[in-house]
PDB file of N, CA and C in Angstrom:
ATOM      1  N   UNK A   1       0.820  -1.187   0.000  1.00  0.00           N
ATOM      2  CA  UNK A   1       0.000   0.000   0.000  1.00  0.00           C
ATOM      3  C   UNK A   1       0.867   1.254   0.000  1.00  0.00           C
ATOM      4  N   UNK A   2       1.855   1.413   0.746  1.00  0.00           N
ATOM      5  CA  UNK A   2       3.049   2.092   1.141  1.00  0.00           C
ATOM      6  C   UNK A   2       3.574   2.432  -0.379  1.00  0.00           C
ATOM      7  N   UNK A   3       3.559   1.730  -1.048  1.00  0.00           N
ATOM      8  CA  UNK A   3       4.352   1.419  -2.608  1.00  0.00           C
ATOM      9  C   UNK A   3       3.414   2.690  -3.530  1.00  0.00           C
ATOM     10  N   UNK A   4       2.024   2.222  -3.722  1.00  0.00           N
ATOM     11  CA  UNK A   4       1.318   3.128  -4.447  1.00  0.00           C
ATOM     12  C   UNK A   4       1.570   4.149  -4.120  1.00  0.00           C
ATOM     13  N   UNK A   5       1.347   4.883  -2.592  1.00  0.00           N
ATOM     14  CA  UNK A   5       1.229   6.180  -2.355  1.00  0.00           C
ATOM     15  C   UNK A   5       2.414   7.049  -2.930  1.00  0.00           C
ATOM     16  N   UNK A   6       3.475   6.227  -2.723  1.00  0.00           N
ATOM     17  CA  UNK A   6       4.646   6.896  -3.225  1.00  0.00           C
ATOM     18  C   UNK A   6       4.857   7.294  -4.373  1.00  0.00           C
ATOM     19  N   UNK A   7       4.315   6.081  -5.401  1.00  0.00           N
ATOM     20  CA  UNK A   7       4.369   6.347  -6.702  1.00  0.00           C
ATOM     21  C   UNK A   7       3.145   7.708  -7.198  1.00  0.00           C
ATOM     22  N   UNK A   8       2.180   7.314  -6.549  1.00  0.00           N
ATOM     23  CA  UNK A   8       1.332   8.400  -6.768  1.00  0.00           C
ATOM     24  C   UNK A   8       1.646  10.187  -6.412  1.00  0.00           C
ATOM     25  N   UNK A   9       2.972   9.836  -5.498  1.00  0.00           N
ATOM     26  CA  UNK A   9       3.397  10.815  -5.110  1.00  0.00           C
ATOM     27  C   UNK A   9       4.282  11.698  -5.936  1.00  0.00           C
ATOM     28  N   UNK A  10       4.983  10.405  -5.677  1.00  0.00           N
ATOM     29  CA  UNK A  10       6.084  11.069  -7.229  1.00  0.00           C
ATOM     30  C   UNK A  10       5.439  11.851  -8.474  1.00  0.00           C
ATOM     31  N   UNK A  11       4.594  10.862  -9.204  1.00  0.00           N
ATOM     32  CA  UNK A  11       4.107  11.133 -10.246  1.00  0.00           C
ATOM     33  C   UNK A  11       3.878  12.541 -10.277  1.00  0.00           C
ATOM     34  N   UNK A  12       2.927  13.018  -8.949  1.00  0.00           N
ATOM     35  CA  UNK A  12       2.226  14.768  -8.751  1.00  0.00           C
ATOM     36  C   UNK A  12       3.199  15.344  -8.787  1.00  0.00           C
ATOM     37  N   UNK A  13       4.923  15.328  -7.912  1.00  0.00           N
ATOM     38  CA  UNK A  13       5.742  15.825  -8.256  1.00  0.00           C
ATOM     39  C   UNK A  13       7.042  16.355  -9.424  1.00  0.00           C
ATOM     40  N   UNK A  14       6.545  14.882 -10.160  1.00  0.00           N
ATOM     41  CA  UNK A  14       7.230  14.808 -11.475  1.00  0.00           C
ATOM     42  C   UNK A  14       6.258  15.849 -12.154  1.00  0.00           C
ATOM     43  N   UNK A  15       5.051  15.842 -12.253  1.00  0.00           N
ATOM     44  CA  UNK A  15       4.189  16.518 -13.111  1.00  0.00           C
ATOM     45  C   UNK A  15       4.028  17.959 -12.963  1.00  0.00           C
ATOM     46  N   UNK A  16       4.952  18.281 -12.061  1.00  0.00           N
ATOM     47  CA  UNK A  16       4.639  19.719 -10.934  1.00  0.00           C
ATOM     48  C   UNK A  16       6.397  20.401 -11.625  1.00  0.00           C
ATOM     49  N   UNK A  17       7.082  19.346 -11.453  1.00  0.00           N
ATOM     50  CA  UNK A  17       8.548  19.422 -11.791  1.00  0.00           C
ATOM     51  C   UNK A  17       8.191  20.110 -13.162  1.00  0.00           C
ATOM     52  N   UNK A  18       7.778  19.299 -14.227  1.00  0.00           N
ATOM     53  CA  UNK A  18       7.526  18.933 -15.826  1.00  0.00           C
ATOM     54  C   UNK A  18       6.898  20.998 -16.039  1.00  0.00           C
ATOM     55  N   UNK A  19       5.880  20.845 -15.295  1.00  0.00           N
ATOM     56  CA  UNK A  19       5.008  22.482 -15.523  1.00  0.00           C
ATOM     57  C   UNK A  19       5.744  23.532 -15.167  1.00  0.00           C
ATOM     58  N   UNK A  20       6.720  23.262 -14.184  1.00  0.00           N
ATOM     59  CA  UNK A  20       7.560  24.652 -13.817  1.00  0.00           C
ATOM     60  C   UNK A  20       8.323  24.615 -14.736  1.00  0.00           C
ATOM     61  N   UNK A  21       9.011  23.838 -15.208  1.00  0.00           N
ATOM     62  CA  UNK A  21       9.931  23.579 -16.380  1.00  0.00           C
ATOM     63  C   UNK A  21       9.564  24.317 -17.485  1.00  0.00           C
ATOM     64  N   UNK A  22       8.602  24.281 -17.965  1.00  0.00           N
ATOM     65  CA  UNK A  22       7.614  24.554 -19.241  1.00  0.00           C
ATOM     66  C   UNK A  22       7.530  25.993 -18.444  1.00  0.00           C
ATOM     67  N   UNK A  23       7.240  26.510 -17.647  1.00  0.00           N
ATOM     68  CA  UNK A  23       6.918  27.675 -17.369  1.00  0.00           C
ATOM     69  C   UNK A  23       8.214  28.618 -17.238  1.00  0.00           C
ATOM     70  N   UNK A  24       9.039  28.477 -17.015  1.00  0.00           N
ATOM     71  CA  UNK A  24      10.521  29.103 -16.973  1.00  0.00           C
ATOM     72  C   UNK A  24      10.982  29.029 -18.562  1.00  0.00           C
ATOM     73  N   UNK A  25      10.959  27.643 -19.022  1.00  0.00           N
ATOM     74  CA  UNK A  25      11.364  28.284 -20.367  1.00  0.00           C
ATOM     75  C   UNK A  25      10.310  28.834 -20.956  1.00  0.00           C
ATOM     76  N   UNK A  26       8.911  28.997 -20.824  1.00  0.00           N
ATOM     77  CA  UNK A  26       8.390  30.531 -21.918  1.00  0.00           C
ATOM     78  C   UNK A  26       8.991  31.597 -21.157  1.00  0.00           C
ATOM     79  N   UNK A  27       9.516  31.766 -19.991  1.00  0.00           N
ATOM     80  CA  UNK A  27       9.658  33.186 -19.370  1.00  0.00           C
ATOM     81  C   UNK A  27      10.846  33.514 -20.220  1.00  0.00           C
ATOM     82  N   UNK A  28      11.819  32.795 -20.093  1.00  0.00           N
ATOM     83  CA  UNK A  28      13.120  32.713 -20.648  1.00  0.00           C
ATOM     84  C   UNK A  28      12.932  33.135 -22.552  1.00  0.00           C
ATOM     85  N   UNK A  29      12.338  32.166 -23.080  1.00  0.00           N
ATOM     86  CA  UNK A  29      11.943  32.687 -24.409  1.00  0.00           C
ATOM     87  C   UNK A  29      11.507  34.277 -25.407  1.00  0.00           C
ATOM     88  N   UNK A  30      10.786  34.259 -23.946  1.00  0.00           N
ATOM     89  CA  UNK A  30       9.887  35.557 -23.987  1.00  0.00           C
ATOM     90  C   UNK A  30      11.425  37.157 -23.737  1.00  0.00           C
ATOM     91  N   UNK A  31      12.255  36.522 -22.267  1.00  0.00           N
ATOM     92  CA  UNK A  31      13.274  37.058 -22.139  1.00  0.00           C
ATOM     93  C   UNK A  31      13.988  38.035 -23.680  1.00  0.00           C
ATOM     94  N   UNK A  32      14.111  36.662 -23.962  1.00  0.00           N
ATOM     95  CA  UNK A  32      15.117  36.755 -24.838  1.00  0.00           C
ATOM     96  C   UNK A  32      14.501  37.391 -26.859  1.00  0.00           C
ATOM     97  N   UNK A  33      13.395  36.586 -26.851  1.00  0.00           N
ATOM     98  CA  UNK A  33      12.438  37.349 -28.003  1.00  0.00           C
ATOM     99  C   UNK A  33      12.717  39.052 -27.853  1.00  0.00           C
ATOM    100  N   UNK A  34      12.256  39.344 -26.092  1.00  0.00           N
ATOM    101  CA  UNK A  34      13.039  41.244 -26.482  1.00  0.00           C
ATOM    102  C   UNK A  34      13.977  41.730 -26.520  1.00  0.00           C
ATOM    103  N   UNK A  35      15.293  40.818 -25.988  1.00  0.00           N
ATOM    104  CA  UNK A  35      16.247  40.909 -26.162  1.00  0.00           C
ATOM    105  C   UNK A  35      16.427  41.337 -27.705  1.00  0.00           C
ATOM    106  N   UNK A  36      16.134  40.099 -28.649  1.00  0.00           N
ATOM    107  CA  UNK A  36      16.121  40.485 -29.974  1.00  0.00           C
ATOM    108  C   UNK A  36      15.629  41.757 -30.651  1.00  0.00           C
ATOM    109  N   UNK A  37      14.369  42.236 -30.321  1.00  0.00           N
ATOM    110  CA  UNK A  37      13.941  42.935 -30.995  1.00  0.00           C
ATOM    111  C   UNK A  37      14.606  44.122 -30.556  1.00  0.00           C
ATOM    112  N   UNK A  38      14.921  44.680 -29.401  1.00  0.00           N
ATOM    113  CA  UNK A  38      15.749  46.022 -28.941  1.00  0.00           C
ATOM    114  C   UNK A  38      16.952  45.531 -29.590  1.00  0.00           C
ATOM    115  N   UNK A  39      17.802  44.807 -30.135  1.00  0.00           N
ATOM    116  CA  UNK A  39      18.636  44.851 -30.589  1.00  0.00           C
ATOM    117  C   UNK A  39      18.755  45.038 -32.351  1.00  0.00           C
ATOM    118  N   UNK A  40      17.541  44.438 -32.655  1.00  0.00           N
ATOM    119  CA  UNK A  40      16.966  44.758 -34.319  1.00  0.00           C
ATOM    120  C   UNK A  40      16.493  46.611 -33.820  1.00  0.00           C
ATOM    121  N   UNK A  41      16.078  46.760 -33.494  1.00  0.00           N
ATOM    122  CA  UNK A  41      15.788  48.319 -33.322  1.00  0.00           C
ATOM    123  C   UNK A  41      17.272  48.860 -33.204  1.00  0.00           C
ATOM    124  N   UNK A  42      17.894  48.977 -32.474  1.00  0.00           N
ATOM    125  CA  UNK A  42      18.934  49.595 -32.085  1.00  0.00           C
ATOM    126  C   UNK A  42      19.774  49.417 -33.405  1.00  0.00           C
ATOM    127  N   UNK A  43      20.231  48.234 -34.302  1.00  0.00           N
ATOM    128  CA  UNK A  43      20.608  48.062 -35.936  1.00  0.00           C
ATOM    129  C   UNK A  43      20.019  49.054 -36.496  1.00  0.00           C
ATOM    130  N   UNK A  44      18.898  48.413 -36.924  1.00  0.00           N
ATOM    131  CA  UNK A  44      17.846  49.968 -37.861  1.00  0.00           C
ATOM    132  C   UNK A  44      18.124  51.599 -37.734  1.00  0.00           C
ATOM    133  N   UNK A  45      18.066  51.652 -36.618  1.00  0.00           N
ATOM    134  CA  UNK A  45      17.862  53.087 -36.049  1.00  0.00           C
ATOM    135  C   UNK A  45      19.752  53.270 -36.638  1.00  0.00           C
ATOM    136  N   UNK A  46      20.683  52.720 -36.212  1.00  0.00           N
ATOM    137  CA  UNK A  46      21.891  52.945 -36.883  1.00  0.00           C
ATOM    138  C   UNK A  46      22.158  53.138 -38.015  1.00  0.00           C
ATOM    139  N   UNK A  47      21.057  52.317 -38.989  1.00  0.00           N
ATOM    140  CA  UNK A  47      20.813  52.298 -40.319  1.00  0.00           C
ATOM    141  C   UNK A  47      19.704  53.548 -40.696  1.00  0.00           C
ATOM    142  N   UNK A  48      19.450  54.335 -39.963  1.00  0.00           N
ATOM    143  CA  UNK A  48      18.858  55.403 -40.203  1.00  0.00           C
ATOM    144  C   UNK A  48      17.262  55.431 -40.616  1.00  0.00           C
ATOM    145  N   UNK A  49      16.743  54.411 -39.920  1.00  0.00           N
ATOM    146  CA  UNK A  49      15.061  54.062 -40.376  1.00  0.00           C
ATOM    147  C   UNK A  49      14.459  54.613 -39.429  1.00  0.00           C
ATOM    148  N   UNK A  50      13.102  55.118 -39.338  1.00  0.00           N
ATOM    149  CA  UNK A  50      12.731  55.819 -38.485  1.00  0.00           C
ATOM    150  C   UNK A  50      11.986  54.682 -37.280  1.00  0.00           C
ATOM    151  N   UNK A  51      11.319  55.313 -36.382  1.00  0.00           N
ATOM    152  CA  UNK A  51      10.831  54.093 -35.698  1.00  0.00           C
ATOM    153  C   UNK A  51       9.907  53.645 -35.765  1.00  0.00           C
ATOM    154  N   UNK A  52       8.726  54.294 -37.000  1.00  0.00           N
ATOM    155  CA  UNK A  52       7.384  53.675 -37.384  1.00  0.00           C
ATOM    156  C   UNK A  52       8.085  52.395 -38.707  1.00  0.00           C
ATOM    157  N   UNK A  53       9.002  52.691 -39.331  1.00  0.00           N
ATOM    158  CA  UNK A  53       9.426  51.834 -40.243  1.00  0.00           C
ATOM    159  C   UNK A  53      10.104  50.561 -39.312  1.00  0.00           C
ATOM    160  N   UNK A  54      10.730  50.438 -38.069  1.00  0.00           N
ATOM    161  CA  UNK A  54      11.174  49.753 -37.444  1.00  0.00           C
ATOM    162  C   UNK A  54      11.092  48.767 -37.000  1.00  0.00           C
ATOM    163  N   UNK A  55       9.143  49.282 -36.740  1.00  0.00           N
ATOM    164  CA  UNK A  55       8.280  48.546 -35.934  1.00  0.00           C
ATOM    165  C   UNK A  55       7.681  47.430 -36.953  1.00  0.00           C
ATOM    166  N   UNK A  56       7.607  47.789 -38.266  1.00  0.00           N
ATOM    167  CA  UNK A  56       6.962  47.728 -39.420  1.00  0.00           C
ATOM    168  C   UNK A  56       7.711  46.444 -39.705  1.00  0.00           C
ATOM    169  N   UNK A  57       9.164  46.652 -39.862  1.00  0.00           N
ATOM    170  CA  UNK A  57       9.932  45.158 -40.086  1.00  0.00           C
ATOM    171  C   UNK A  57      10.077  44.572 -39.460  1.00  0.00           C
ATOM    172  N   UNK A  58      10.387  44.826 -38.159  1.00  0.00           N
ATOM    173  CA  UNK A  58      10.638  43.618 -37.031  1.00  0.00           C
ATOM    174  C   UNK A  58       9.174  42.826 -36.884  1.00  0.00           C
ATOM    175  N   UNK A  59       7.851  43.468 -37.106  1.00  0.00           N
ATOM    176  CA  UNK A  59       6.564  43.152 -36.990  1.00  0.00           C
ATOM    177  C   UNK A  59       6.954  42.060 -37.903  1.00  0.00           C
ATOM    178  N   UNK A  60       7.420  41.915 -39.226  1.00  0.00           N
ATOM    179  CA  UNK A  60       7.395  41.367 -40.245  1.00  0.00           C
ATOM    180  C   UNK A  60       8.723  40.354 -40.343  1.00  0.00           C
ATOM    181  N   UNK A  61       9.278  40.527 -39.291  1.00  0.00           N
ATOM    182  CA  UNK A  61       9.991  39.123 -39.437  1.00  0.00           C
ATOM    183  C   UNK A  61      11.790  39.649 -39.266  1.00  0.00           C
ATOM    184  N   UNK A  62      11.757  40.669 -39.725  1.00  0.00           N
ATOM    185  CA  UNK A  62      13.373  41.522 -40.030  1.00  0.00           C
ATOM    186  C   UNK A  62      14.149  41.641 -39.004  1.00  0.00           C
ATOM    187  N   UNK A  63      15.020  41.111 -38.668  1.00  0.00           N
ATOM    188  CA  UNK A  63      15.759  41.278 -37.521  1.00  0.00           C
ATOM    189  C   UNK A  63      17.095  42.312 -37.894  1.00  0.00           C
ATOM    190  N   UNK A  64      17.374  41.904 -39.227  1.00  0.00           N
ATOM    191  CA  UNK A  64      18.401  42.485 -39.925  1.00  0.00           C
ATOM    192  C   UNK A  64      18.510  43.715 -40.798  1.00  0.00           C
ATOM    193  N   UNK A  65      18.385  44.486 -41.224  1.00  0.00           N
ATOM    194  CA  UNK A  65      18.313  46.049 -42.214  1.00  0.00           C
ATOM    195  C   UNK A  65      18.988  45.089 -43.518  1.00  0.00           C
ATOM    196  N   UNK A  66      20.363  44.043 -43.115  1.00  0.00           N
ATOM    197  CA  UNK A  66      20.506  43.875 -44.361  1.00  0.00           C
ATOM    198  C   UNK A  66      19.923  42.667 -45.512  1.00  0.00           C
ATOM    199  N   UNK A  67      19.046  42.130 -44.319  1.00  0.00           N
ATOM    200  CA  UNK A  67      17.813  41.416 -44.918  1.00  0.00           C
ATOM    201  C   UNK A  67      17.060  42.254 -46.142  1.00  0.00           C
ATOM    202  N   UNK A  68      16.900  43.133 -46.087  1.00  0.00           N
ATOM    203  CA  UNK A  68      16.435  44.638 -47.619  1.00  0.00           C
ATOM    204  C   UNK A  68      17.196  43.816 -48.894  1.00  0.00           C
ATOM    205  N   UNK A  69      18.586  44.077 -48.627  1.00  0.00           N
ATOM    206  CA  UNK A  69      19.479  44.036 -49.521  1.00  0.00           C
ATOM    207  C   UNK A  69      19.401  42.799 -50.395  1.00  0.00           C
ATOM    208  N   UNK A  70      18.877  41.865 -49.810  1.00  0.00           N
ATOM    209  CA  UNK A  70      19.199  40.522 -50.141  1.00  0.00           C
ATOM    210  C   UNK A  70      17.832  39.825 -50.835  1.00  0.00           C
ATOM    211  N   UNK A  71      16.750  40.505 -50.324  1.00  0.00           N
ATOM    212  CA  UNK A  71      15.058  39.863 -50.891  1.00  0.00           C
ATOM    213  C   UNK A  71      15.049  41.096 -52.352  1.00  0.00           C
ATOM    214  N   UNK A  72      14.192  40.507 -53.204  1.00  0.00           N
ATOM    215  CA  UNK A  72      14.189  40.650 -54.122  1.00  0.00           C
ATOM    216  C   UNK A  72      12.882  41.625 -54.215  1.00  0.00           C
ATOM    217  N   UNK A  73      12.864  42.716 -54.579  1.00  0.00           N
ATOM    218  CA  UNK A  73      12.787  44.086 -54.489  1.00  0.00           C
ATOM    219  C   UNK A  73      11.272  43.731 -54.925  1.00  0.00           C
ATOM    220  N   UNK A  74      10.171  42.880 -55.502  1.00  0.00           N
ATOM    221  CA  UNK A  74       9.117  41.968 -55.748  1.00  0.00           C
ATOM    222  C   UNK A  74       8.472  41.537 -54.189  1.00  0.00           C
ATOM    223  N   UNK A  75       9.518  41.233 -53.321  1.00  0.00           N
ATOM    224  CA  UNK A  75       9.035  40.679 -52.014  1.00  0.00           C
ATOM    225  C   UNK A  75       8.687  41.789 -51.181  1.00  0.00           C
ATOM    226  N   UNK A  76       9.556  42.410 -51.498  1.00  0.00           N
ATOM    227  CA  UNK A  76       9.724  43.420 -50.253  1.00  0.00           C
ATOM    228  C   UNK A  76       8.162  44.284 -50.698  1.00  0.00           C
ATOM    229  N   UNK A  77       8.096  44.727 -52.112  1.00  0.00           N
ATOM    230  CA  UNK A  77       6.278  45.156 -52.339  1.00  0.00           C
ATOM    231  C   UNK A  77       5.472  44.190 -52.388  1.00  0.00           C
ATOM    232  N   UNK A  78       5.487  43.091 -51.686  1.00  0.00           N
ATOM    233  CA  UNK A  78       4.446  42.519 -50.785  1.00  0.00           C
ATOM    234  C   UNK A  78       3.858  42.419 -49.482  1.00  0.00           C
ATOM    235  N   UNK A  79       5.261  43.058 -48.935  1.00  0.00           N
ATOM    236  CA  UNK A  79       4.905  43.425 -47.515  1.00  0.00           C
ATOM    237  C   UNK A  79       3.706  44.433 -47.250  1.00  0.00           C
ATOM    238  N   UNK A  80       3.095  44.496 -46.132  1.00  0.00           N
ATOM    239  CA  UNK A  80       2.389  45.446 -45.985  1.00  0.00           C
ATOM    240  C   UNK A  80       2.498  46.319 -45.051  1.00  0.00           C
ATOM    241  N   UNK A  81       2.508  48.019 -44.980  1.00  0.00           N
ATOM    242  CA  UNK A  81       3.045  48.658 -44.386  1.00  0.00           C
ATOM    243  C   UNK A  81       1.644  49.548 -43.475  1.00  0.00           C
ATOM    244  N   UNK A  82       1.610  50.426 -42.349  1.00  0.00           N
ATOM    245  CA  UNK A  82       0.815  50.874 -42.138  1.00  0.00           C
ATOM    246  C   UNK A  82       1.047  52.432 -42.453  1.00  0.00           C
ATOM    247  N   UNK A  83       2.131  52.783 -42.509  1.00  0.00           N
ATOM    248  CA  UNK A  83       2.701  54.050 -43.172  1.00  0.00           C
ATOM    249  C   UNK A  83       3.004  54.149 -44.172  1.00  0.00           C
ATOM    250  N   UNK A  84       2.159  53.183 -45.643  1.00  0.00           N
ATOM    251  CA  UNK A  84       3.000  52.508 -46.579  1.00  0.00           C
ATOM    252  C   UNK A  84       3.970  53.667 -47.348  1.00  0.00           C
ATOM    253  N   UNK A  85       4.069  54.731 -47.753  1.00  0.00           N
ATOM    254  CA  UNK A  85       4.724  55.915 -48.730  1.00  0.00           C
ATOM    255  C   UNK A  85       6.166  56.293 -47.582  1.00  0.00           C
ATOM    256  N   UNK A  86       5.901  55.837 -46.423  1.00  0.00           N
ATOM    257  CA  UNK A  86       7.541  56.516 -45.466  1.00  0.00           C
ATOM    258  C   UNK A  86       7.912  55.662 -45.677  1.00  0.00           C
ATOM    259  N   UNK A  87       8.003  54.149 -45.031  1.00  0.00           N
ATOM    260  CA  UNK A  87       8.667  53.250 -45.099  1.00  0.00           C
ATOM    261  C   UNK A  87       9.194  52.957 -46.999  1.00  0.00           C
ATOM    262  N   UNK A  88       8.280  52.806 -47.492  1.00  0.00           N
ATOM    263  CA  UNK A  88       8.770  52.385 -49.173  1.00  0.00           C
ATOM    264  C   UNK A  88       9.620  53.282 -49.400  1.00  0.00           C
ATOM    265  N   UNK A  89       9.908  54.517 -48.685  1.00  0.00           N
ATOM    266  CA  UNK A  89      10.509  55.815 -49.298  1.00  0.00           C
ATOM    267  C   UNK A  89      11.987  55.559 -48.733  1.00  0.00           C
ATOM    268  N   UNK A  90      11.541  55.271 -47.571  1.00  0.00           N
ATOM    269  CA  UNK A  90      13.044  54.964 -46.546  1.00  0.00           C
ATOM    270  C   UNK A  90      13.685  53.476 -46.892  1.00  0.00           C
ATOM    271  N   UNK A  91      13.274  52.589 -47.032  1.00  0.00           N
ATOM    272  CA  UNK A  91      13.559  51.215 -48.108  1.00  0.00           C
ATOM    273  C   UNK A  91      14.720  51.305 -49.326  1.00  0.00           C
ATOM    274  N   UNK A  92      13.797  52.147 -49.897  1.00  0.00           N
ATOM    275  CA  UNK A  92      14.275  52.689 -51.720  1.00  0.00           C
ATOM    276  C   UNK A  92      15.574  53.008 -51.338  1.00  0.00           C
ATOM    277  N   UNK A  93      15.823  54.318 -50.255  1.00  0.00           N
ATOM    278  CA  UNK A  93      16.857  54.693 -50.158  1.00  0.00           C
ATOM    279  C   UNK A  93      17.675  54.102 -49.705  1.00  0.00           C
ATOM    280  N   UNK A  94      17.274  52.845 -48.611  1.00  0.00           N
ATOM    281  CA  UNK A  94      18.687  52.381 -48.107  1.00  0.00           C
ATOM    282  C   UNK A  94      18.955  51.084 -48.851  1.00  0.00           C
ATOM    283  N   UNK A  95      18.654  51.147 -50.225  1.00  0.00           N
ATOM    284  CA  UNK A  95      18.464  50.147 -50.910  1.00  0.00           C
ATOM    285  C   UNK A  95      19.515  50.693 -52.192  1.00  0.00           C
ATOM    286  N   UNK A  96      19.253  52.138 -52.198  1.00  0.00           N
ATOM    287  CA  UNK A  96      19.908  52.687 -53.004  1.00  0.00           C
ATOM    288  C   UNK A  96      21.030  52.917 -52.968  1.00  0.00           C
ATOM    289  N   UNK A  97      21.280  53.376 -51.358  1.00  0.00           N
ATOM    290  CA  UNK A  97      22.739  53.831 -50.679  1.00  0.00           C
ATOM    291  C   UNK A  97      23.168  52.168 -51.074  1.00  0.00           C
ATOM    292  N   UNK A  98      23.626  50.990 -50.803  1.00  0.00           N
ATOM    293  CA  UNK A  98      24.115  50.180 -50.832  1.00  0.00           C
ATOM    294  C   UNK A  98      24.188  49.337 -51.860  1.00  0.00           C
ATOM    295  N   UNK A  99      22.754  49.510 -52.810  1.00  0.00           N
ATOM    296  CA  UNK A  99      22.822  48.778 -53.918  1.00  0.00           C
ATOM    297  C   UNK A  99      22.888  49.412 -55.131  1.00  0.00           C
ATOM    298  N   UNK A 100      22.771  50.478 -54.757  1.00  0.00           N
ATOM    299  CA  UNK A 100      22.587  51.578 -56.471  1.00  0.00           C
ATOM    300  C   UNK A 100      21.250  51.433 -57.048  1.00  0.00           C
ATOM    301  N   UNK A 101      20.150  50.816 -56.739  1.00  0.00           N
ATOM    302  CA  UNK A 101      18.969  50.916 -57.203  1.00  0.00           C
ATOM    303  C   UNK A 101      18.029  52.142 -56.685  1.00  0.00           C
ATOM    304  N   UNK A 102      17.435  52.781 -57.838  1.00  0.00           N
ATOM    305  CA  UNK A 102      16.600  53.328 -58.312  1.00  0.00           C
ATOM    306  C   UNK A 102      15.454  53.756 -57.523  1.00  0.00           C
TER     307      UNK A 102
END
């Protein structure tokens, strides 16, 4: 009888163990997700984008400014912008400064 309780015991504790586990790493995840993005901001803003355009790429996946450089100028006018004429304007240019395009 002694035997079950224990196991039954364990088990609640293993399962208690298992949820804190799971709960520290989203904290940790979460940590570190803003870690990223203040650090994609802090890039950009070096790269001279304003901070409605900032919000606009990192929203969209961009961690990098030189992620621009590299997608094919087709992709990038698929994105969707909520400021669409600043950002496309500020794009062009740092597209231009580095790539010579138009």
């Amino acid at each position: 009888m002694s035997e079950s309780r224990s196991k039954s015991a364990n088990n609640a504790d293993g399962k208690k163990h298992v949820a804190s586990r799971k709960a520290a790493r989203a904290a940790s995840d979460a940590v570190f997700a803003s870690m990223d993005n203040r650090a994609a901001e802090q890039i950009f803003a070096q790269r001279g984008f304003s901070h409605e355009t900032i919000k606009a790429l990192i929203a969209h996946g961009l961690l990098l400014p030189e992620e621009l450089l590299f997608m094919p100028a087709a992709q990038i006018s698929r994105i969707s912008f909520d400021t669409e004429k600043t950002v496309r304007a500020e794009i062009r240019a740092y597209r231009k400064r580095f790539l010579g395009e138009k």
